[in-house]
C-alpha atoms as a PDB file:
ATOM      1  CA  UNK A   1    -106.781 167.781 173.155  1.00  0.00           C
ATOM      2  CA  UNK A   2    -106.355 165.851 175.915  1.00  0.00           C
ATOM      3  CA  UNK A   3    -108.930 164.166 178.652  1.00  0.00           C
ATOM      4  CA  UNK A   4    -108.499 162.573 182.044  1.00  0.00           C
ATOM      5  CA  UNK A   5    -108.922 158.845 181.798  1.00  0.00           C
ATOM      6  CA  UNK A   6    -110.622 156.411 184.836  1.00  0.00           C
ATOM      7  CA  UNK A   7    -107.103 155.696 186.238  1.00  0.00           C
ATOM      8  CA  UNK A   8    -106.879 159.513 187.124  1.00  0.00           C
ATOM      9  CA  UNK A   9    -103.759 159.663 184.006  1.00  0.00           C
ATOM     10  CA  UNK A  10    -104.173 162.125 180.757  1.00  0.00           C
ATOM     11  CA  UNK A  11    -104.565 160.726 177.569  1.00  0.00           C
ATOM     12  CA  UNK A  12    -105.161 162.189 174.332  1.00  0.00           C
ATOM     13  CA  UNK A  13    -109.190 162.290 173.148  1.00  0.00           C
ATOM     14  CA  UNK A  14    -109.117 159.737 170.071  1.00  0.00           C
ATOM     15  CA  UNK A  15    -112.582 160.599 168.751  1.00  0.00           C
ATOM     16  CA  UNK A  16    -112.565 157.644 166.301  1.00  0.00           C
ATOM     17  CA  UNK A  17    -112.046 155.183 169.609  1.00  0.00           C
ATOM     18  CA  UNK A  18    -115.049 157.106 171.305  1.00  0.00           C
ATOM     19  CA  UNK A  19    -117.087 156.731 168.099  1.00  0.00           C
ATOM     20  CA  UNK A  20    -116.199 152.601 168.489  1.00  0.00           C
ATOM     21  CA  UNK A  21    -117.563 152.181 171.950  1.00  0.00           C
ATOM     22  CA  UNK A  22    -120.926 153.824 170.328  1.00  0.00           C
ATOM     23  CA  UNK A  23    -121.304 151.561 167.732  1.00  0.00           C
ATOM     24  CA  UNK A  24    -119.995 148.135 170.113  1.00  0.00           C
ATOM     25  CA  UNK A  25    -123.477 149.847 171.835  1.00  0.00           C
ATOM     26  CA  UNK A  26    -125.715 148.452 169.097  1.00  0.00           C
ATOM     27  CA  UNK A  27    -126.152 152.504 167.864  1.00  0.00           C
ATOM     28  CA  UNK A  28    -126.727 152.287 164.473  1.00  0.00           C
ATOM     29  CA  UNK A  29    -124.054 154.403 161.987  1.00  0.00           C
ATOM     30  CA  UNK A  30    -126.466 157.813 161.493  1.00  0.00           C
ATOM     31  CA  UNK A  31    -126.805 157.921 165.257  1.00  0.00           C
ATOM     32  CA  UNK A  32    -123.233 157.559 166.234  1.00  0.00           C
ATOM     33  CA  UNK A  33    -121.880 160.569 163.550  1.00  0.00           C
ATOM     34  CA  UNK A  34    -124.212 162.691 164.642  1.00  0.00           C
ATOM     35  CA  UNK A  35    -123.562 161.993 168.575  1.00  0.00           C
ATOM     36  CA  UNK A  36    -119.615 161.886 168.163  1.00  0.00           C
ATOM     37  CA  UNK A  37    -119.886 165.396 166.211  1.00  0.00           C
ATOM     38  CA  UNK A  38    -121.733 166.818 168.915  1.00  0.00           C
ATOM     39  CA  UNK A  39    -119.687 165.259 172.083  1.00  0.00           C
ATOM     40  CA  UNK A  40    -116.409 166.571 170.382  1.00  0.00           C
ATOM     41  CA  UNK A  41    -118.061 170.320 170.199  1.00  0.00           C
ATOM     42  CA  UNK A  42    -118.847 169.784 174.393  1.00  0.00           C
ATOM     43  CA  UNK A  43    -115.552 167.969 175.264  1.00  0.00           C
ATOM     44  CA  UNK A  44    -113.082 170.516 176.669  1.00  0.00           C
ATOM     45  CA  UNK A  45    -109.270 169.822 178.098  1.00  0.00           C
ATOM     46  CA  UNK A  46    -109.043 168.066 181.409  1.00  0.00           C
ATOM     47  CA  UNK A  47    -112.570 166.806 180.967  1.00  0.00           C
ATOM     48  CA  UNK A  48    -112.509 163.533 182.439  1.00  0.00           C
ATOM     49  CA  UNK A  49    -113.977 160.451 181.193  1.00  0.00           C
ATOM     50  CA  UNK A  50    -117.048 160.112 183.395  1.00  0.00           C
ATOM     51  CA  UNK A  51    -118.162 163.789 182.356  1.00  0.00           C
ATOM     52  CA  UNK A  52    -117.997 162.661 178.912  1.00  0.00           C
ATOM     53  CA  UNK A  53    -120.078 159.244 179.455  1.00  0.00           C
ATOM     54  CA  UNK A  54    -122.461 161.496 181.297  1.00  0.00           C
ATOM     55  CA  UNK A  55    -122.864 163.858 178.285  1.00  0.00           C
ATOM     56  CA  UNK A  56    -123.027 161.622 175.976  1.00  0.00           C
ATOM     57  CA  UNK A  57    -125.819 159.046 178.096  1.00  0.00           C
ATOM     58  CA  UNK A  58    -127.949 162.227 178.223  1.00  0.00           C
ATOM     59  CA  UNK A  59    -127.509 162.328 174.011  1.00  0.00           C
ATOM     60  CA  UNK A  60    -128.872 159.167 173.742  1.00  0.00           C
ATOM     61  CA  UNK A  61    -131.170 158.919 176.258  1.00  0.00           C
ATOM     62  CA  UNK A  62    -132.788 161.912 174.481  1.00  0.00           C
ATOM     63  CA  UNK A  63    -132.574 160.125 170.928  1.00  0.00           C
ATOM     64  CA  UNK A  64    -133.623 156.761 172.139  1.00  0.00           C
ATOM     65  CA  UNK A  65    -133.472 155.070 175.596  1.00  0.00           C
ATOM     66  CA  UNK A  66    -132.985 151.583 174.302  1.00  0.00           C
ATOM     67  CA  UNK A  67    -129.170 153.581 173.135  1.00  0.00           C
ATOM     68  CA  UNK A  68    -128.530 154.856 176.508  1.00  0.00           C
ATOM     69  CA  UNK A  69    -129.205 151.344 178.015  1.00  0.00           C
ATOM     70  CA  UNK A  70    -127.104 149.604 175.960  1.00  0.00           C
ATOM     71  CA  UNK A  71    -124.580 152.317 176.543  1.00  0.00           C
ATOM     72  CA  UNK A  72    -124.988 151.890 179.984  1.00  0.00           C
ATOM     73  CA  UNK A  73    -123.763 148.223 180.511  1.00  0.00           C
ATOM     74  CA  UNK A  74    -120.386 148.623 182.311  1.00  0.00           C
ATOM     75  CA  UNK A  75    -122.047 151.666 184.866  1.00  0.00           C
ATOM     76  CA  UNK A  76    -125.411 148.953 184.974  1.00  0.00           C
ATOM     77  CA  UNK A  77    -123.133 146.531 186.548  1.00  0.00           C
ATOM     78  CA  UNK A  78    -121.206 148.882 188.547  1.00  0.00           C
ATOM     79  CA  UNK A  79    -124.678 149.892 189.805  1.00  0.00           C
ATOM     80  CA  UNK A  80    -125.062 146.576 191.390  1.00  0.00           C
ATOM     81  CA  UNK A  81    -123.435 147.331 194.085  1.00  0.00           C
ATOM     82  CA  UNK A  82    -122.089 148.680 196.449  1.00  0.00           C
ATOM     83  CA  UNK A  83    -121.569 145.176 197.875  1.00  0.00           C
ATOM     84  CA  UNK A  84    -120.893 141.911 195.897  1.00  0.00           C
ATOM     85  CA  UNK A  85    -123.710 139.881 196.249  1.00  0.00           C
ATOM     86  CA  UNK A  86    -126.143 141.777 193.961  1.00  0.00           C
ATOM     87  CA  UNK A  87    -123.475 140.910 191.234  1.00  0.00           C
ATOM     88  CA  UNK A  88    -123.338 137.292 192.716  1.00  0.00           C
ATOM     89  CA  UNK A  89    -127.088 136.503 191.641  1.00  0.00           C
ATOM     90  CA  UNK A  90    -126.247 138.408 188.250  1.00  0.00           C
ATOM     91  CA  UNK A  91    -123.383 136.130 187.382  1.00  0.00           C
ATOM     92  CA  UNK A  92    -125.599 133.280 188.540  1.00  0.00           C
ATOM     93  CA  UNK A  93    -128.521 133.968 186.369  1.00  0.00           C
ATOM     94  CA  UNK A  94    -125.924 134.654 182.980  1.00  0.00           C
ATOM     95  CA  UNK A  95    -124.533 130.824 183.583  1.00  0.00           C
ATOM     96  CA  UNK A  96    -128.034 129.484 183.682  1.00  0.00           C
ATOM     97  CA  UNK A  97    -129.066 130.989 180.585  1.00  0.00           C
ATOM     98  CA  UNK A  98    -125.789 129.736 179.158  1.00  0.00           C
ATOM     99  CA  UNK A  99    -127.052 125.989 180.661  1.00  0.00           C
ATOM    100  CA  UNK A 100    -125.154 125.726 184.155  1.00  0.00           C
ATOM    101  CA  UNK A 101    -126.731 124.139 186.927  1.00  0.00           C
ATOM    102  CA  UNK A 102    -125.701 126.770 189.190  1.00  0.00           C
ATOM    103  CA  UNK A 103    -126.163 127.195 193.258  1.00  0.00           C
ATOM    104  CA  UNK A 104    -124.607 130.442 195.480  1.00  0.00           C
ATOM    105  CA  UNK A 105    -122.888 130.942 198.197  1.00  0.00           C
ATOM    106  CA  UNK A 106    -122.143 127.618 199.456  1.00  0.00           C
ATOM    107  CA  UNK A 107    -120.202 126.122 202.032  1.00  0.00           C
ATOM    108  CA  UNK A 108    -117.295 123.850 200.598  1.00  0.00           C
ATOM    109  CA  UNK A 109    -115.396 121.091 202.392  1.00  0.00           C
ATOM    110  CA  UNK A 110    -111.281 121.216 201.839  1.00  0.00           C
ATOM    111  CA  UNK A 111    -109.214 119.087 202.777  1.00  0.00           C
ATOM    112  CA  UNK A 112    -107.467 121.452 205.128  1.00  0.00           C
ATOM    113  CA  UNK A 113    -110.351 124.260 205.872  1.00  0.00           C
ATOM    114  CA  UNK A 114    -114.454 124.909 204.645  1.00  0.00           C
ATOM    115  CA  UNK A 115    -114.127 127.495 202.132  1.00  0.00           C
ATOM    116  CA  UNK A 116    -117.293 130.034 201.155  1.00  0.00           C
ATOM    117  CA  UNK A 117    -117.790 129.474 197.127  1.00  0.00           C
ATOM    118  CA  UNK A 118    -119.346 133.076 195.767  1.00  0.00           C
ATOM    119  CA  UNK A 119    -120.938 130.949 193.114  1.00  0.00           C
ATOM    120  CA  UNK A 120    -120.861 126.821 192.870  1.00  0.00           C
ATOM    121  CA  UNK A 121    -121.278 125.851 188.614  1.00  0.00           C
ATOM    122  CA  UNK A 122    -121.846 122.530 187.259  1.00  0.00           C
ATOM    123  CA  UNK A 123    -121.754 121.690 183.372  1.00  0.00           C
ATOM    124  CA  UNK A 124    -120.688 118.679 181.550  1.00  0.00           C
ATOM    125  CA  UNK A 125    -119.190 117.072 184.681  1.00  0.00           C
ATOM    126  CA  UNK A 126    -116.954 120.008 185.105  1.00  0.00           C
ATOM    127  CA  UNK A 127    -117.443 121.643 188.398  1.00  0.00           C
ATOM    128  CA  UNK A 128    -116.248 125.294 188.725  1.00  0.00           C
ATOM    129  CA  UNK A 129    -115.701 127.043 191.738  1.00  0.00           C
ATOM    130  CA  UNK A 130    -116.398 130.926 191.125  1.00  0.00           C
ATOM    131  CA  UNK A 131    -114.709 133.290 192.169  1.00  0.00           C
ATOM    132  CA  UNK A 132    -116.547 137.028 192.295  1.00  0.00           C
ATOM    133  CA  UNK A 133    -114.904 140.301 191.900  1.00  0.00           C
ATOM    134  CA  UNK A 134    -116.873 142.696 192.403  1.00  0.00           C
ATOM    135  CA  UNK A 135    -115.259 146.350 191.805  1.00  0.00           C
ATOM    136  CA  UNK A 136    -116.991 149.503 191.596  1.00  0.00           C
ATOM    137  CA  UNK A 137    -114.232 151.938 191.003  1.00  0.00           C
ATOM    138  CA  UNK A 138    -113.208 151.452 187.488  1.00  0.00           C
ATOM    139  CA  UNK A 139    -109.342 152.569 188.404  1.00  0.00           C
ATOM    140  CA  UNK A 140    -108.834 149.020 190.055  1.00  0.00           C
ATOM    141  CA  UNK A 141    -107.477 145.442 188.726  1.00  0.00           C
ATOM    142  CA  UNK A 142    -107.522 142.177 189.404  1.00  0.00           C
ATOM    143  CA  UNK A 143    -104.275 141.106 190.088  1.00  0.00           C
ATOM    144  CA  UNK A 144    -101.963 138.453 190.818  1.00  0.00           C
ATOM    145  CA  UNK A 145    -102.338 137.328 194.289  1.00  0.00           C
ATOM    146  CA  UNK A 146    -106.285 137.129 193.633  1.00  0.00           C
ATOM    147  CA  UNK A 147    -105.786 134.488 191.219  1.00  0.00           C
ATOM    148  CA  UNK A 148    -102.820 133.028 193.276  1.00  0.00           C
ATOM    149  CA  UNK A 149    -106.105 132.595 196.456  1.00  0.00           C
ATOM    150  CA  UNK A 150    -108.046 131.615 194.357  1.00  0.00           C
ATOM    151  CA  UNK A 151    -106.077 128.640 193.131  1.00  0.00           C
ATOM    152  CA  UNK A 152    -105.120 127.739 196.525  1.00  0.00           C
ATOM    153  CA  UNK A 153    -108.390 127.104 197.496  1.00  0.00           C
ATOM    154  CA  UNK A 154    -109.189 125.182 194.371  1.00  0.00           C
ATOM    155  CA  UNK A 155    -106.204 122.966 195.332  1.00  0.00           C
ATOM    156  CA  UNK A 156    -107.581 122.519 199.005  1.00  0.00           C
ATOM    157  CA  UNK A 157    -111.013 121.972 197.329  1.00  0.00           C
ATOM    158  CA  UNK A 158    -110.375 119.111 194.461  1.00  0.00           C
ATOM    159  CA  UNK A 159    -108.421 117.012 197.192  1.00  0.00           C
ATOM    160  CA  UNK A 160    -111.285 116.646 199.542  1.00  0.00           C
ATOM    161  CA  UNK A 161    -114.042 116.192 196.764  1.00  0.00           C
ATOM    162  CA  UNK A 162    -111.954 113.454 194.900  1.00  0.00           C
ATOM    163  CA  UNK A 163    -111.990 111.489 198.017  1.00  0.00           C
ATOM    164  CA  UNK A 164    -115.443 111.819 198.347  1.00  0.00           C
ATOM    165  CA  UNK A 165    -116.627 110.878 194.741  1.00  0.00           C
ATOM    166  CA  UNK A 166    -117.643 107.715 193.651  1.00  0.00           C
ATOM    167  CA  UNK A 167    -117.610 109.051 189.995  1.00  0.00           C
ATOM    168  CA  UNK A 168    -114.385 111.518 189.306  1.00  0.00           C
ATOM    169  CA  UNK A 169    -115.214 115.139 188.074  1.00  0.00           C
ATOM    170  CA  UNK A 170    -112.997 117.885 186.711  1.00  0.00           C
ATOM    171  CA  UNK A 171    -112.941 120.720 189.274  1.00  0.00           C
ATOM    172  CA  UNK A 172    -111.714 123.738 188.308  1.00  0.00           C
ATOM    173  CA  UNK A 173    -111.626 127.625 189.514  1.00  0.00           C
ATOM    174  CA  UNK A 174    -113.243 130.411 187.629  1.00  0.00           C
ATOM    175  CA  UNK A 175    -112.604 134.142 188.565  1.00  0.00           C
ATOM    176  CA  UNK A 176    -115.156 136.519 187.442  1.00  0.00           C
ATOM    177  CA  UNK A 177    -115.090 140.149 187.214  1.00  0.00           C
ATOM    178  CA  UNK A 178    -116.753 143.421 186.115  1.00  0.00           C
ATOM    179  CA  UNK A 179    -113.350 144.801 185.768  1.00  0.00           C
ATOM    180  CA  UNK A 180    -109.986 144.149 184.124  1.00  0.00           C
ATOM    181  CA  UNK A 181    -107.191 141.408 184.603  1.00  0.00           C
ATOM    182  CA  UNK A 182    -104.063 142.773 185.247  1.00  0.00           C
ATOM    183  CA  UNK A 183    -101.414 141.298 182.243  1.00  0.00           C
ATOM    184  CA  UNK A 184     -99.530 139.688 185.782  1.00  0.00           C
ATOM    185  CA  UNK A 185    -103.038 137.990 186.892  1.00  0.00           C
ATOM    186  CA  UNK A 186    -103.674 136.469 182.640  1.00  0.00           C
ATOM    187  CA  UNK A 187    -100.884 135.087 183.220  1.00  0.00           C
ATOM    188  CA  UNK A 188    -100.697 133.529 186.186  1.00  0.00           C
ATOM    189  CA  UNK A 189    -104.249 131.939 185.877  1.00  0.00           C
ATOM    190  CA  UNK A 190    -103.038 130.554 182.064  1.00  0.00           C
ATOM    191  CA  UNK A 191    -100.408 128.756 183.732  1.00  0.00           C
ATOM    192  CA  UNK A 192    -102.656 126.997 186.747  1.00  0.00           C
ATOM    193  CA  UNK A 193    -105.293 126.830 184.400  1.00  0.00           C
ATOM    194  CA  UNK A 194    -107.712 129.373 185.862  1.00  0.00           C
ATOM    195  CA  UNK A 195    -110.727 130.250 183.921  1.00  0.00           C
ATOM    196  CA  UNK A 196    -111.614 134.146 183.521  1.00  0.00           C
ATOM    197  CA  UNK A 197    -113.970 136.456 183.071  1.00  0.00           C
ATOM    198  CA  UNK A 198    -113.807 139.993 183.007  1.00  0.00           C
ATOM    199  CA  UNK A 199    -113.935 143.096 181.007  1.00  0.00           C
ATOM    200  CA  UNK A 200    -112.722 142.607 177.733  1.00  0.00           C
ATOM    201  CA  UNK A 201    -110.936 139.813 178.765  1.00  0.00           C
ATOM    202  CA  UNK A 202    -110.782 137.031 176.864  1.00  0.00           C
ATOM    203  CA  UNK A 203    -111.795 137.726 173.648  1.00  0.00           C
ATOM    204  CA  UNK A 204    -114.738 137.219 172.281  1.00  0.00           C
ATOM    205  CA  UNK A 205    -115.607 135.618 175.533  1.00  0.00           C
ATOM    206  CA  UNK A 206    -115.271 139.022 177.880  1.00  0.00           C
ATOM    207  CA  UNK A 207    -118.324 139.898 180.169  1.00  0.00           C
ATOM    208  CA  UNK A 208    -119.896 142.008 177.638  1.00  0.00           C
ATOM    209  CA  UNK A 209    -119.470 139.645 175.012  1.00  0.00           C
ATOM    210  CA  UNK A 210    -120.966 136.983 177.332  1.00  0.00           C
ATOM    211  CA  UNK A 211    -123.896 139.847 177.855  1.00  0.00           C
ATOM    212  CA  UNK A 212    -124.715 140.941 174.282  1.00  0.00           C
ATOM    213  CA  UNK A 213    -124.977 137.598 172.691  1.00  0.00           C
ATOM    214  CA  UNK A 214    -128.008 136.884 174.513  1.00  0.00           C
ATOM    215  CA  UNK A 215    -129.043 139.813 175.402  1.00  0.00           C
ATOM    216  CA  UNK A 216    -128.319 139.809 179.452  1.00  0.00           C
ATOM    217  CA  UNK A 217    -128.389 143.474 180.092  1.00  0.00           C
ATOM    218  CA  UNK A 218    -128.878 143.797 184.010  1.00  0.00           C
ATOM    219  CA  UNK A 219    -132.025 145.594 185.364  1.00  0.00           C
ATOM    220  CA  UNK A 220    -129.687 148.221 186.855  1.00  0.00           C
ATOM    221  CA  UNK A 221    -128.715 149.040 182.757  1.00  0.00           C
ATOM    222  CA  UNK A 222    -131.984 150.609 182.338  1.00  0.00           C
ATOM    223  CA  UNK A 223    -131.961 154.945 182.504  1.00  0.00           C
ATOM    224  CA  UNK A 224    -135.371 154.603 185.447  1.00  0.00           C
ATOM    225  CA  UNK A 225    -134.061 151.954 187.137  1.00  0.00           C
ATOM    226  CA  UNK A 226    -132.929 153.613 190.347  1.00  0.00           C
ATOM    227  CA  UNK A 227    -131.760 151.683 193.996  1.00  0.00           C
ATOM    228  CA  UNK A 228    -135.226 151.487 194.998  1.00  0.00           C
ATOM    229  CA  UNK A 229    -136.723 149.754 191.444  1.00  0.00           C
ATOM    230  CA  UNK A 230    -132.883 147.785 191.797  1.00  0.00           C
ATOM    231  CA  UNK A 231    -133.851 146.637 195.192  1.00  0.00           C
ATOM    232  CA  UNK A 232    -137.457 145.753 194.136  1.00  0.00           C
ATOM    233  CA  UNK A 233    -136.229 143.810 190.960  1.00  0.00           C
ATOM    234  CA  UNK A 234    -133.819 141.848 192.222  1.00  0.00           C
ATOM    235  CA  UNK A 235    -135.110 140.464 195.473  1.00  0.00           C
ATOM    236  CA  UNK A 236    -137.890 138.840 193.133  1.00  0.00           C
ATOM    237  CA  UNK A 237    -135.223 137.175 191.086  1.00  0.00           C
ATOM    238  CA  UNK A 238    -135.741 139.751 188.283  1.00  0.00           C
ATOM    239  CA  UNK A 239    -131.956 140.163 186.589  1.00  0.00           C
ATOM    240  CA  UNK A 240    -132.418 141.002 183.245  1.00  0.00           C
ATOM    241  CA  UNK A 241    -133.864 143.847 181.549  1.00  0.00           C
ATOM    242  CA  UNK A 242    -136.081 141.512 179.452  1.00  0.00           C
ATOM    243  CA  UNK A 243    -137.426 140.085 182.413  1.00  0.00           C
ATOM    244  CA  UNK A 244    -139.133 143.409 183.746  1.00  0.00           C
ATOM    245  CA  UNK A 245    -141.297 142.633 179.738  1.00  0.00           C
ATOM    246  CA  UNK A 246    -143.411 140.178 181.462  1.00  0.00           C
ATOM    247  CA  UNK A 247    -144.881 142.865 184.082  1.00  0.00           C
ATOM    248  CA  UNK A 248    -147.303 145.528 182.887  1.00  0.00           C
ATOM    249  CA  UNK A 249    -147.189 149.239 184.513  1.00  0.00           C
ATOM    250  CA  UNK A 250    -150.124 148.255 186.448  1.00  0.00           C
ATOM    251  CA  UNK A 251    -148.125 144.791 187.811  1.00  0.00           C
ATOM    252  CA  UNK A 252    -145.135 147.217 188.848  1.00  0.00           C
ATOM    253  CA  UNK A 253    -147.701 149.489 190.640  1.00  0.00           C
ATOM    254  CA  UNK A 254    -149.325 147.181 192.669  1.00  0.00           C
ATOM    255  CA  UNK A 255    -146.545 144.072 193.299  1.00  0.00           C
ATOM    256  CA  UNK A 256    -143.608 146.473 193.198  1.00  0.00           C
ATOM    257  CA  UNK A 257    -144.787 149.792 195.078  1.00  0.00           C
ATOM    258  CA  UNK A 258    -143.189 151.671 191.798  1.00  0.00           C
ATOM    259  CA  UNK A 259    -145.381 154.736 190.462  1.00  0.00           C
ATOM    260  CA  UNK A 260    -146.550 154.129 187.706  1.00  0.00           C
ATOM    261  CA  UNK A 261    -144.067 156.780 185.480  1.00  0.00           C
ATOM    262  CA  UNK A 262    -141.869 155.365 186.071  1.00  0.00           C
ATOM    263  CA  UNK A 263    -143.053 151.928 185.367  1.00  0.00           C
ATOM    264  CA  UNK A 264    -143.783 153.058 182.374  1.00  0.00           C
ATOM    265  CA  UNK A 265    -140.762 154.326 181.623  1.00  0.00           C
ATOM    266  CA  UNK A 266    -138.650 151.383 182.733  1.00  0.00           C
ATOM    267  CA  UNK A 267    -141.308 149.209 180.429  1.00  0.00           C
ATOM    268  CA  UNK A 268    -140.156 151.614 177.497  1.00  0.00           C
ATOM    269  CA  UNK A 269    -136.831 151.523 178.176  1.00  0.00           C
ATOM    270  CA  UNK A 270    -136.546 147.682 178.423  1.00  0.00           C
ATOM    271  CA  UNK A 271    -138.428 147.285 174.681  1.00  0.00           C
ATOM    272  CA  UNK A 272    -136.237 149.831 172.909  1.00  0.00           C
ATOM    273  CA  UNK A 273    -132.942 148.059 174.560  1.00  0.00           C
ATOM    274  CA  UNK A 274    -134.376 144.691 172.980  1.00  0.00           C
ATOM    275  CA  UNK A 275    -135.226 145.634 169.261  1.00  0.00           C
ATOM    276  CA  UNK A 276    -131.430 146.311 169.650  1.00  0.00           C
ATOM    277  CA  UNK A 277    -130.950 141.978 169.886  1.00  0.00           C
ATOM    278  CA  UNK A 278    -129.792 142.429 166.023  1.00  0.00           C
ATOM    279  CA  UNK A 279    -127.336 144.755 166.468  1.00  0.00           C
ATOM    280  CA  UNK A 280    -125.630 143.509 169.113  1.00  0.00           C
ATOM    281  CA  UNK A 281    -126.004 139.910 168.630  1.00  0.00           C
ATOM    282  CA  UNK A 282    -122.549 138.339 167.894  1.00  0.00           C
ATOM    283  CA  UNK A 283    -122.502 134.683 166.471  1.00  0.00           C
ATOM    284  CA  UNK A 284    -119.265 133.985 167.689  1.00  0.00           C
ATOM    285  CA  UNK A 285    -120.392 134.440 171.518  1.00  0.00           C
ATOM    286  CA  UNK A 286    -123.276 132.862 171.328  1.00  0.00           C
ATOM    287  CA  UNK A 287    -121.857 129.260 172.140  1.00  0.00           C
ATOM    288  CA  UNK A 288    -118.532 130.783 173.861  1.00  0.00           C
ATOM    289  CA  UNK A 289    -119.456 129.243 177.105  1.00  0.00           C
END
């Protein structure tokens, strides 16, 4: 049988690589037969792939809403947007909780021109320029000539701060992206020395890898959260679904305007998707950055 993927372009419906993403979802074994069996009875030819996520996110938001959640990651950060800087302040708050001083959207003197820094990153005297790709249409890339800017201005960049330092850093450029890399743009950036981030890309070091290890689900992962609660959340600085744990229904009432269903429900949602932590944590990502 085959299924229309996010590029628009038919491929064959591998149930054993649908029954992986479940279980990269924290869902444990039982769950995931029992949903694959039952999305491979509702999955018909030329369904496309967004019908089946839909299906299936209704499954497990029925069995347990912590499972849709965590199922939910790549459309959670999608639903940051429609604009970048939403995605900005989420990229931000992962590097602090990974120890980076961080600061965003900052002016930057070059040597030739002032350049607008999505996100400025300090760690271990390495200063990183960042680079945000924002995408909310899973059927495009980052390619090439993005990482080709983006070294430019790192280039204009490192000659006007090594002037000005009276103790040398490293400077380097760091693209970071809900989507994918092109295999033109890895490439490029391996050769100038880029640093990346995006989906599934590197390994063991991808944005969900980055995400899982310490649990940095964004608000926007969460079934209840709508644009309203989005809006709400993240204008307080509120990121992460944990974070929403300090606030009781009543706190989300009264600071937040949210009814208090809902607030419930998000509340719910938001313990369930952390009793996942042992499921999803992997050792091997939790010092990757």
């Amino acid at each position: 049988m085959h299924i229309i993927n996010a590029q628009g372009e038919e491929e064959r419906f591998q149930k054993e690589k649908f029954c992986k993403s479940l279980e990269k979802a924290g869902i444990p074994r039982h769950i995931v037969d029992e949903a694959c069996s039952q999305i491979e009875r509702k999955v018909r030819p030329g369904m496309n792939t967004a019908d089946i996520f839909s299906v299936t996110h209704r499954l497990l938001k029925e069995i347990n809403p912590g499972f849709a959640a965590s199922y939910n990651l790549k459309r959670g950060i999608m639903a940051l947007g429609p604009a970048g800087f939403f995605f900005e302040k989420y990229i931000a708050a992962i590097l602090r909780s990974y120890g980076y001083s961080v600061a965003t959207n900052r002016m930057v003197k070059g040597k030739c021109v002032f350049h607008e820094i999505d996100v400025v990153a300090e760690k271990e005297d390495v200063h990183y320029m960042i680079e945000a790709k924002f995408r909310n249409d899973q059927k495009f890339k980052v390619d090439s000539p993005i990482a080709m800017y983006a070294y430019a201005r790192l280039l204009d960049i490192t000659a006007a701060e090594e002037k000005r330092e009276e103790i040398p850093k490293t400077h380097a450029m760091w693209l970071f992206t809900n989507a994918k890399f092109t295999t033109t743009a890895i490439k490029y950036a391996h050769c100038v020395g880029i640093k990346m981030t995006g989906w599934s890309y590197p390994q063991r070091e991808s944005l969900e890898d980055i995400v899982k290890a310490k649990m940095l689900f964004p608000v926007t992962a969460l079934p209840s959260v709508n644009a309203f609660t989005r809006d709400q959340f993240i204008e307080r600085d509120i990121m992460f679904a944990h974070n929403v744990l300090a606030y009781s229904a009543q706190d989300m009432v009264h600071q937040f305007g949210f009814r208090f269903g809902r607030a419930r429900q998000i509340l719910r949602e938001a313990r369930l998707l952390h009793e996942l932590r042992e499921t999803l944590y992997s050792p091997s990502t939790s010092s990757g950055q």
